[in-house]
C-alpha atoms as a PDB file:
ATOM      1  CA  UNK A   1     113.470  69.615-133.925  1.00  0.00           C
ATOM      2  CA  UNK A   2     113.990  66.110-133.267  1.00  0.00           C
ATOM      3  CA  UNK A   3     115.115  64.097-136.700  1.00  0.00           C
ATOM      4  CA  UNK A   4     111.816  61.825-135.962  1.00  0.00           C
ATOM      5  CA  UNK A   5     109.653  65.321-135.874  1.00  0.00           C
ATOM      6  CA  UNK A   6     111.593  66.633-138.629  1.00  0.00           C
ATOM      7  CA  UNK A   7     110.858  63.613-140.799  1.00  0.00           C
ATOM      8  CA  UNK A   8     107.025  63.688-140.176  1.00  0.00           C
ATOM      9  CA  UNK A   9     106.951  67.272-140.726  1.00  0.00           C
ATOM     10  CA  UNK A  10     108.986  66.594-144.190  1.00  0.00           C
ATOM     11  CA  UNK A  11     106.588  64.250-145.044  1.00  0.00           C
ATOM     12  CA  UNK A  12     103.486  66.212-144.436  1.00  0.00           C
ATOM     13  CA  UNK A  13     105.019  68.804-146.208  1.00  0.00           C
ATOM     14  CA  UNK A  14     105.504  66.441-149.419  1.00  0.00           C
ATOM     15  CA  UNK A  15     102.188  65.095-149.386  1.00  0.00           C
ATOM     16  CA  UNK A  16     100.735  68.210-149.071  1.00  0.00           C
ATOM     17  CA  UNK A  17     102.113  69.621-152.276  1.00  0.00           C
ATOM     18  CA  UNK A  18     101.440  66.388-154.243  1.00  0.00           C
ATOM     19  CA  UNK A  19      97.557  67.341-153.261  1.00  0.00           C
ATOM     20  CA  UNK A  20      97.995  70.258-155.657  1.00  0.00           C
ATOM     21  CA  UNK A  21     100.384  68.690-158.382  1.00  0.00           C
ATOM     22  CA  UNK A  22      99.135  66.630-161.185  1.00  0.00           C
ATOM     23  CA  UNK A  23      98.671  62.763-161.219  1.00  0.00           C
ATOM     24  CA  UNK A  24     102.311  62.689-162.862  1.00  0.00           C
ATOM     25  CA  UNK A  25     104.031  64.835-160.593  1.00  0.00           C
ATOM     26  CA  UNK A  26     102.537  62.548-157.737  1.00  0.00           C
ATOM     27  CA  UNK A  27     103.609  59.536-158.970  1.00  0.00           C
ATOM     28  CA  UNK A  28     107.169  61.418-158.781  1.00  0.00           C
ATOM     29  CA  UNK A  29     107.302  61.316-155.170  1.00  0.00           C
ATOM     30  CA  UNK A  30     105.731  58.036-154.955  1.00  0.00           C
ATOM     31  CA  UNK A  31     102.570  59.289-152.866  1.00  0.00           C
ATOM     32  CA  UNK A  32      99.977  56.431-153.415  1.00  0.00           C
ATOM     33  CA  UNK A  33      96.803  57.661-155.093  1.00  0.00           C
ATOM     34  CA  UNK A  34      92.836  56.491-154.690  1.00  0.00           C
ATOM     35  CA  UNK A  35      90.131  57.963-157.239  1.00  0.00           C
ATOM     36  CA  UNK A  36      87.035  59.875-155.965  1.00  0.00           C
ATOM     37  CA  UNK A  37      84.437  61.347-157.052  1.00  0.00           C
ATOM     38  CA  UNK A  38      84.244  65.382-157.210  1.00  0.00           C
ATOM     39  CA  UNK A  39      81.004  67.196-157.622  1.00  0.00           C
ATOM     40  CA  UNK A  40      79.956  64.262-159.912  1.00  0.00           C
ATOM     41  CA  UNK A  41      83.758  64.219-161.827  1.00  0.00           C
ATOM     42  CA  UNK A  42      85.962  61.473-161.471  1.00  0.00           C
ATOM     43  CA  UNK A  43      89.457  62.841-159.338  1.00  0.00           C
ATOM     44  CA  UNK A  44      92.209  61.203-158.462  1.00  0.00           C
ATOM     45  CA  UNK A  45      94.126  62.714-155.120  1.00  0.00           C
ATOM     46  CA  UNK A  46      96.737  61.420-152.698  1.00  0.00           C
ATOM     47  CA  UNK A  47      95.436  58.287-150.081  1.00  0.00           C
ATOM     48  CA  UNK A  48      94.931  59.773-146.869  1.00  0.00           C
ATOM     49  CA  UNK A  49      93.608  62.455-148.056  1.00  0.00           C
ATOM     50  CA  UNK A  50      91.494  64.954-145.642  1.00  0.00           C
ATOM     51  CA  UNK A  51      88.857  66.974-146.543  1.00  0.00           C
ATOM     52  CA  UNK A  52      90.836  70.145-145.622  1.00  0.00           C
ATOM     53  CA  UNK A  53      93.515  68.450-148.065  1.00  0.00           C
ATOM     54  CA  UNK A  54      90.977  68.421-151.022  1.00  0.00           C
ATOM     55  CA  UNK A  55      89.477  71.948-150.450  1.00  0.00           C
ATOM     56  CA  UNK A  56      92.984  73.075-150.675  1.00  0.00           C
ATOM     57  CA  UNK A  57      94.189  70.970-153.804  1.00  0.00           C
ATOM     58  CA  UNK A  58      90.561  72.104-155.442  1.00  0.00           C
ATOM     59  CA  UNK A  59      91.071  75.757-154.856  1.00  0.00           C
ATOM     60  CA  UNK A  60      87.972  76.322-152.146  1.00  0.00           C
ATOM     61  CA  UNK A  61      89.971  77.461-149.132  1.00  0.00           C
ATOM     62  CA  UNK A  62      89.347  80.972-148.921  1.00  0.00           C
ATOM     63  CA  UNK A  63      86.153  80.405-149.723  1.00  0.00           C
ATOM     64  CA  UNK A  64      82.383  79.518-147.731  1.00  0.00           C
ATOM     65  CA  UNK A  65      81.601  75.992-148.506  1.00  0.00           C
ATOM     66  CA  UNK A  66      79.315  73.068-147.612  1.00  0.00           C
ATOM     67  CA  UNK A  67      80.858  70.023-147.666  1.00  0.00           C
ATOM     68  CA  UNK A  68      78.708  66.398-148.197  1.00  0.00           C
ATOM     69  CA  UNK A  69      80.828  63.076-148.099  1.00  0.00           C
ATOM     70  CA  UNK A  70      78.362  60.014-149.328  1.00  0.00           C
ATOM     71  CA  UNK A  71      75.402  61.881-148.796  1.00  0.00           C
ATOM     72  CA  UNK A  72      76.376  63.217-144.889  1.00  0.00           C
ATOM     73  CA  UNK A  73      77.396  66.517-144.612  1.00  0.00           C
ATOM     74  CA  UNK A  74      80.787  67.295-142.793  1.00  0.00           C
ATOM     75  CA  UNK A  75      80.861  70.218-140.576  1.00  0.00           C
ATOM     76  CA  UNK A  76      83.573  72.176-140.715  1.00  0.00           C
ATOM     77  CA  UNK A  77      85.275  71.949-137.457  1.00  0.00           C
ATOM     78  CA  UNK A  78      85.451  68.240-138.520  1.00  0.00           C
ATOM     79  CA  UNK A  79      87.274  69.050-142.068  1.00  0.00           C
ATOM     80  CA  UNK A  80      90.758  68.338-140.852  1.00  0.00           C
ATOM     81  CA  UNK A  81      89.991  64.962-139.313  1.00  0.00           C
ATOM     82  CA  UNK A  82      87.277  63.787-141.750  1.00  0.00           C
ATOM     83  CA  UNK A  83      89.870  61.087-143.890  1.00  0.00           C
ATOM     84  CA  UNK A  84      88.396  60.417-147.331  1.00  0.00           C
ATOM     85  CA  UNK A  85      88.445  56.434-148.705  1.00  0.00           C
ATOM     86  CA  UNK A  86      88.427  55.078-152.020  1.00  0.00           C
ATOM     87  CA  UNK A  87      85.510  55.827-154.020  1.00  0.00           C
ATOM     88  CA  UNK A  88      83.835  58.768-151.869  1.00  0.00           C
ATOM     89  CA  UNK A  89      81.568  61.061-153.857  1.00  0.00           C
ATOM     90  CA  UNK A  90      82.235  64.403-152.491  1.00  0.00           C
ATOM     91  CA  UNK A  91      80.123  67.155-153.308  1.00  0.00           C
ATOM     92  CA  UNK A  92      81.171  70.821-152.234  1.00  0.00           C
ATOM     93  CA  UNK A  93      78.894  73.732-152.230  1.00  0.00           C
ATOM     94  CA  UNK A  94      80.132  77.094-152.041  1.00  0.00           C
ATOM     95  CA  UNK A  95      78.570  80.581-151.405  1.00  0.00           C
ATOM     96  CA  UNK A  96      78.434  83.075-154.480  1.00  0.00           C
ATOM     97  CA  UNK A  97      77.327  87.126-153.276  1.00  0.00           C
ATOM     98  CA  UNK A  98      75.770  88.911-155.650  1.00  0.00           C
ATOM     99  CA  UNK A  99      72.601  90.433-156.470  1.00  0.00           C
END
């Protein structure tokens, strides 16, 4: 791996696990942070953020969700290039089975 590659990859990797640490543990690593809004609660997560980013930090990966950024749902095979902004209200829906 180039040292260019390996630096990108380095980076990815650090602002991948400040998406799951706290807003202290962010501020750490120096990630800049923008506030959202999560299923009508105030969040703060890591600028540049993906939608695929913030169903990992908020625990829906493994699961069947809907996603709606500012009142337009996202389909899924856009998750990973869908880049969230300051102030988007996010609301994720997710599947429950049961009977």
């Amino acid at each position: 791996m180039t040292t260019t590659a390996t630096a990108v990859a380095t980076t990815e990797v650090a602002r991948r696990a400040a998406n799951h640490r706290s807003g202290a543990a962010r501020s750490a690593v120096n990630l800049p942070a923008m506030k959202i809004v999560l299923n009508g609660e105030p969040r703060e997560v890591t600028e540049g953020i993906s939608v695929v980013g913030l169903l990992e930090a908020a625990d829906y990966v493994h699961r069947r969700v809907a996603v709606e950024v500012n009142r337009e749902i996202v389909p899924k095979s856009r998750h990973g290039e869908r880049i969230l902004r300051e102030g988007d209200r996010i609301e994720i829906v997710h599947a429950m089975g049961g009977g």
